[in-house]
C-alpha atoms as a PDB file:
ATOM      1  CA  UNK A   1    -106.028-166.171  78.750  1.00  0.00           C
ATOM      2  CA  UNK A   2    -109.314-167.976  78.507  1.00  0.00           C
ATOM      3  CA  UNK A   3    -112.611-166.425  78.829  1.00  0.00           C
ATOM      4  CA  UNK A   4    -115.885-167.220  78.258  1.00  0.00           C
ATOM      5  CA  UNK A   5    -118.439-165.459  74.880  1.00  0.00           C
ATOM      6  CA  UNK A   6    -121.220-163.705  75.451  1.00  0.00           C
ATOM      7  CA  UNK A   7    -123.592-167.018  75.151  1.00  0.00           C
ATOM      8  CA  UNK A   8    -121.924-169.315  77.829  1.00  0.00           C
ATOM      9  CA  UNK A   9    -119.514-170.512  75.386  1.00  0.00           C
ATOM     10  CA  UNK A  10    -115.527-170.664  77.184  1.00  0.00           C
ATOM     11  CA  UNK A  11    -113.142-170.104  74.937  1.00  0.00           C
ATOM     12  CA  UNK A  12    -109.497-172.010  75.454  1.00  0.00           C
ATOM     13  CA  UNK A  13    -107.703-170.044  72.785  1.00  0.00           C
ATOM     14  CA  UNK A  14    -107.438-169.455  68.914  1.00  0.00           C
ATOM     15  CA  UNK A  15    -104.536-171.863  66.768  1.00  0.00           C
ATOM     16  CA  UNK A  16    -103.571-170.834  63.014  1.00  0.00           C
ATOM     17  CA  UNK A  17    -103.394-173.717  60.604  1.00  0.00           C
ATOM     18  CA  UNK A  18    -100.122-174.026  59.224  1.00  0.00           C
ATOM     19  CA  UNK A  19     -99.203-174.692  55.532  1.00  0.00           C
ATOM     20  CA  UNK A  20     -98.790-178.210  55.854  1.00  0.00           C
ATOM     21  CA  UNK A  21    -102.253-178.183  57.827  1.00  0.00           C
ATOM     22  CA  UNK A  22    -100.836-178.413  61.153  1.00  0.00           C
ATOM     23  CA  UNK A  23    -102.485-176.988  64.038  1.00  0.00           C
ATOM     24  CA  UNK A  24    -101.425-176.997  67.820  1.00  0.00           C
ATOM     25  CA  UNK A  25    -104.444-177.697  70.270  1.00  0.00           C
ATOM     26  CA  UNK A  26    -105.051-175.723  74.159  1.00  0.00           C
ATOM     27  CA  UNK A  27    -103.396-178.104  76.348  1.00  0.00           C
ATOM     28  CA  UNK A  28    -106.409-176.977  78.817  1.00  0.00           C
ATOM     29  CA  UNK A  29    -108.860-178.451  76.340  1.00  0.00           C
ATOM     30  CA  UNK A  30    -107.331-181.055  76.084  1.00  0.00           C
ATOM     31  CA  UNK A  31    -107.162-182.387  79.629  1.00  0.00           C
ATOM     32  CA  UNK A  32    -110.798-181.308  80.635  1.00  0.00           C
ATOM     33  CA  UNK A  33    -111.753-183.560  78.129  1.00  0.00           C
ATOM     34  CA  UNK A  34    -109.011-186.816  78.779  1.00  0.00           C
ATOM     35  CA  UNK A  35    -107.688-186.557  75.364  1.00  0.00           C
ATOM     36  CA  UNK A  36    -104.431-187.596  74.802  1.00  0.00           C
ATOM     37  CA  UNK A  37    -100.986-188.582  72.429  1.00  0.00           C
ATOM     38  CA  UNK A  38    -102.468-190.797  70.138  1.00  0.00           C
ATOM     39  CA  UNK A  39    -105.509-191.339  67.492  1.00  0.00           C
ATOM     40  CA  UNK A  40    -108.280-188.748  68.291  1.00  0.00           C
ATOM     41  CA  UNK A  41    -111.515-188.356  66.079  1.00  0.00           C
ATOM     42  CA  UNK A  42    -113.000-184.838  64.337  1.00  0.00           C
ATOM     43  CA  UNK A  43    -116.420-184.667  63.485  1.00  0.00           C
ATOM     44  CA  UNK A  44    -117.787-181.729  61.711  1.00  0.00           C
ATOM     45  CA  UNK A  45    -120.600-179.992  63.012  1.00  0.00           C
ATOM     46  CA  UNK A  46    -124.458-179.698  62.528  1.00  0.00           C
ATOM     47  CA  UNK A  47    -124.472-176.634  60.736  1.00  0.00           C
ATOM     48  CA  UNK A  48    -120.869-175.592  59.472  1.00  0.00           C
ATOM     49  CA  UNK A  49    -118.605-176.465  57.012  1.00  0.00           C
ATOM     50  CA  UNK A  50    -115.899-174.361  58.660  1.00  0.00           C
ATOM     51  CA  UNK A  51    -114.693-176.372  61.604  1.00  0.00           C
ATOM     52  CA  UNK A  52    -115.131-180.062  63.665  1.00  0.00           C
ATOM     53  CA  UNK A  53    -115.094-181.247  66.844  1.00  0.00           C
ATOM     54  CA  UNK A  54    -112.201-183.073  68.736  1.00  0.00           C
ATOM     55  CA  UNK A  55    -113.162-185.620  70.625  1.00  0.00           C
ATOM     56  CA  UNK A  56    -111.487-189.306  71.685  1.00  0.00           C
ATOM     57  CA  UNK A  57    -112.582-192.674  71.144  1.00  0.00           C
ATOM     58  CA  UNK A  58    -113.226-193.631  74.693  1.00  0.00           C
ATOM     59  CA  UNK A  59    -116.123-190.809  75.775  1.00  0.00           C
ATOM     60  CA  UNK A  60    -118.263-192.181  72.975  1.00  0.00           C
ATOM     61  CA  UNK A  61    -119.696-195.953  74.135  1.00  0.00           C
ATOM     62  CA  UNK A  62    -121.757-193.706  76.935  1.00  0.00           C
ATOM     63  CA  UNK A  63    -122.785-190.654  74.675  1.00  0.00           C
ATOM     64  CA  UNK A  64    -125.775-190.510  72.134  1.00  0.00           C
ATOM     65  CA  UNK A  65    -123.032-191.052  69.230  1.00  0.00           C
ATOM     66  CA  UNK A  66    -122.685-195.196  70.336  1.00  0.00           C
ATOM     67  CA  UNK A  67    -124.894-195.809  67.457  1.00  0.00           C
ATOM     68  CA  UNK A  68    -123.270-193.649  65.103  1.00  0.00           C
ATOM     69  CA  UNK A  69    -119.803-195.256  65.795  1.00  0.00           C
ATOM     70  CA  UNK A  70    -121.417-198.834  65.449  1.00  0.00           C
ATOM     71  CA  UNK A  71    -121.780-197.865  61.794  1.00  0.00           C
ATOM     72  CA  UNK A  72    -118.099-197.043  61.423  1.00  0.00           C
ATOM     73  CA  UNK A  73    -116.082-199.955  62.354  1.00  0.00           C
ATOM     74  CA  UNK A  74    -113.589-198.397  59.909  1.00  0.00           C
ATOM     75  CA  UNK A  75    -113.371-195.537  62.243  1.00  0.00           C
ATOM     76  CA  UNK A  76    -113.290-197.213  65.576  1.00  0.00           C
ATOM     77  CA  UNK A  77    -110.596-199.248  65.189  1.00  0.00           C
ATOM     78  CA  UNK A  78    -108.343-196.422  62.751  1.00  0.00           C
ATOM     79  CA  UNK A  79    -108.420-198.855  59.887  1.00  0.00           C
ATOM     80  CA  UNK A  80    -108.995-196.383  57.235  1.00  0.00           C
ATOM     81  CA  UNK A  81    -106.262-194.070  56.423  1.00  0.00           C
ATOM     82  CA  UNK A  82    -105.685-191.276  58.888  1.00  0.00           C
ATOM     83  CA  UNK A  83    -107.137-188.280  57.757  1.00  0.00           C
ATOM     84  CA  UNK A  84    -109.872-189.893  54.837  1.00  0.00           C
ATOM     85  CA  UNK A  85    -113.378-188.237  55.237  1.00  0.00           C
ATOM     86  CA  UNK A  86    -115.764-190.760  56.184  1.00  0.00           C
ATOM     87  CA  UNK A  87    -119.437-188.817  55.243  1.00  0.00           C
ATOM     88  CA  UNK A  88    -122.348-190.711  57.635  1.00  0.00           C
ATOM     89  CA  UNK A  89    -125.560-188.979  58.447  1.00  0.00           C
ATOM     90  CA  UNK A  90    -124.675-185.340  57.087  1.00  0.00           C
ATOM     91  CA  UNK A  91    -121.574-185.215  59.085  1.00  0.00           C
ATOM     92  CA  UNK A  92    -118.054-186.150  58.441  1.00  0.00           C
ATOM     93  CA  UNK A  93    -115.689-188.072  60.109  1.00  0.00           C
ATOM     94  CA  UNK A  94    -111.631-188.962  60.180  1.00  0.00           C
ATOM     95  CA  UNK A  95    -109.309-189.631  62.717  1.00  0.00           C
ATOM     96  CA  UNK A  96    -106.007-188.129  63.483  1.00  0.00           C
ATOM     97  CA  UNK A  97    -102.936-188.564  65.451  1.00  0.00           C
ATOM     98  CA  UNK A  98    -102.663-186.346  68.345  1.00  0.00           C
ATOM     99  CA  UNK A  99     -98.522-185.896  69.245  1.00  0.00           C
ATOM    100  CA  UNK A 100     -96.589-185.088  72.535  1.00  0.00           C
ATOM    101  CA  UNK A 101     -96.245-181.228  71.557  1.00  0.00           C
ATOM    102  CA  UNK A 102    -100.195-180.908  71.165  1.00  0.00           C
ATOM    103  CA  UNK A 103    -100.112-180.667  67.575  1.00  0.00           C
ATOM    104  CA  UNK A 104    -101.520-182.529  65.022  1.00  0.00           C
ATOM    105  CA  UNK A 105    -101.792-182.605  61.386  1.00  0.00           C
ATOM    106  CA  UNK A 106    -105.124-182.502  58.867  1.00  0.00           C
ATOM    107  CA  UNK A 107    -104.545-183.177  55.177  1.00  0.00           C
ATOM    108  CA  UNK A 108    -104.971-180.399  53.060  1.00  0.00           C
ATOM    109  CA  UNK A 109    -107.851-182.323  51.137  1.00  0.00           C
ATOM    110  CA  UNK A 110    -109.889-183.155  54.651  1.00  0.00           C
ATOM    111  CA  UNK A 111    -108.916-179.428  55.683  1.00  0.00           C
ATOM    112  CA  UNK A 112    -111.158-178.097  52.452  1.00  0.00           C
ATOM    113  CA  UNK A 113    -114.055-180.638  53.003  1.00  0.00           C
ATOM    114  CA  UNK A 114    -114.290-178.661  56.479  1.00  0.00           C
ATOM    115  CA  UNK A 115    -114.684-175.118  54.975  1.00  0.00           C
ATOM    116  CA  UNK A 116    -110.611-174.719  55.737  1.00  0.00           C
ATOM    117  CA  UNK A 117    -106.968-173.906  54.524  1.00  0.00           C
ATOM    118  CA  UNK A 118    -103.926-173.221  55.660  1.00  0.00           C
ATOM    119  CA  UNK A 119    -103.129-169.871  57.210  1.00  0.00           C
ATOM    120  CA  UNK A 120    -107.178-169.735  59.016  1.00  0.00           C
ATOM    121  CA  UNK A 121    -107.759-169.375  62.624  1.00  0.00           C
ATOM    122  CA  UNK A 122    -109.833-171.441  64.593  1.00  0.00           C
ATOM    123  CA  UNK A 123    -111.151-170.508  67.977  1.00  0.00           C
ATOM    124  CA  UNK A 124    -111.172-173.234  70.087  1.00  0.00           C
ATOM    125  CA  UNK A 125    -114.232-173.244  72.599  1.00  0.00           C
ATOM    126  CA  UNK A 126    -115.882-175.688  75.189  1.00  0.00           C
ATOM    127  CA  UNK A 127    -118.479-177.806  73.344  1.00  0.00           C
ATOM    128  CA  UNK A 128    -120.425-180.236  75.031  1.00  0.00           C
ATOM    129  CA  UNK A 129    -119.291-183.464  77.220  1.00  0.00           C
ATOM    130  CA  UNK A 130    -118.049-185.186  74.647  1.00  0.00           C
ATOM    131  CA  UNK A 131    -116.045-182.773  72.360  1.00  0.00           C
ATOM    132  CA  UNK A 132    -114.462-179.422  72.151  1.00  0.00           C
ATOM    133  CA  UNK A 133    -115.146-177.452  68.954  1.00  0.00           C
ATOM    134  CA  UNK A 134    -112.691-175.703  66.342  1.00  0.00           C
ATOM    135  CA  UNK A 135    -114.772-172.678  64.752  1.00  0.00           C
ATOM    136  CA  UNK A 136    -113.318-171.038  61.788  1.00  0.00           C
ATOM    137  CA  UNK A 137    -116.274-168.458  61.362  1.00  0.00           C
ATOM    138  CA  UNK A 138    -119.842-167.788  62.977  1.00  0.00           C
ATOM    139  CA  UNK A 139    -121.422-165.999  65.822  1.00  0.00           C
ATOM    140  CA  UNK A 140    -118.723-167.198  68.398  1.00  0.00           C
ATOM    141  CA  UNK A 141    -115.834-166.222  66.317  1.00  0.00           C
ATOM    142  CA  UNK A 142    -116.953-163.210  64.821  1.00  0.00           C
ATOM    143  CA  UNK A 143    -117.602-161.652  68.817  1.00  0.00           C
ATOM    144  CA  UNK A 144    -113.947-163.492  69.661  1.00  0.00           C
ATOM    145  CA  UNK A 145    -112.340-161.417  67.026  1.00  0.00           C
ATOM    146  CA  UNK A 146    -113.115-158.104  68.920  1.00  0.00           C
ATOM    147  CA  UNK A 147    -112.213-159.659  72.350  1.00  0.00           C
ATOM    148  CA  UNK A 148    -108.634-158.948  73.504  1.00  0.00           C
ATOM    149  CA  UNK A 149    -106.339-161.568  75.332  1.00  0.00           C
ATOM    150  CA  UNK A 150    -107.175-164.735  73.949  1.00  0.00           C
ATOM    151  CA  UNK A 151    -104.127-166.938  73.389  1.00  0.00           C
ATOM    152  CA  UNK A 152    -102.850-167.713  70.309  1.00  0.00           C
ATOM    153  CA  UNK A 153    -101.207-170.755  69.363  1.00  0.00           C
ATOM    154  CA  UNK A 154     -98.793-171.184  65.978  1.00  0.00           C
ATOM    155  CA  UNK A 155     -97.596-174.395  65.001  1.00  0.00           C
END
């Protein structure tokens, strides 16, 4: 069951990170925001090293990050290996292959430059128009974890 935080914030569902850093992503989330099978790009946040932001490639030529992108070709065309942290303007970047189940795997190494590890729980909320977010603590998370009926997705 979705719902939405105290705050305006909706909240699709929580998903475990699995020991081989897998994760499985609301299929809800997923369509609001046209992402598909296929390469999809995680950007950490402004202000946490416990989380990023799913987004894919082709919402970003119209959205304030165009210039950011212009300065990763490496990233916009997935020539760098999936997975490798690219660091640009205090955030952090990599790209990852989304597959048919929903699922998708983050190497352990990105995993810890996020604040994460197997076996956490991210709560997966609506961001802005560009990306949906994958918390692993703060504000949002702490009043999710007293909130009953919020899916929960295993990998």
């Amino acid at each position: 069951m979705s719902m939405t935080a105290r705050g305006g914030k909706f909240v699709y569902a929580w998903s475990l990170i699995g020991e081989d850093g897998s994760l499985h992503l609301p299929e809800q989330a997923l369509q609001e925001y046209g992402i598909g099978p296929g390469p999809i790009i995680l950007m950490s946040g402004r202000n946490t090293s416990s989380g990023f932001n799913v987004m894919c490639k082709e919402l970003i030529p119209n959205s304030p990050l165009a210039a950011v992108f212009a300065n990763l070709p490496e990233l916009q065309d997935f020539s760098v290996q999936e997975g490798h942290i690219i660091p640009f303007k205090e955030r952090l970047f990599c790209w990852v292959t989304l597959r048919n189940d929903h699922s998708l795997t983050v190497p352990p190494a990105t995993l810890k430059q996020w604040g994460l590890q197997p076996g956490d729980k991210l709560l997966c909320l609506r961001g802005s128009h560009l990306s949906f977010t994958c918390l692993a603590k703060g504000p949002y998370v702490d009043r999710a974890e007293s909130s009953f009926g919020i899916k929960v997705y295993k990998v």
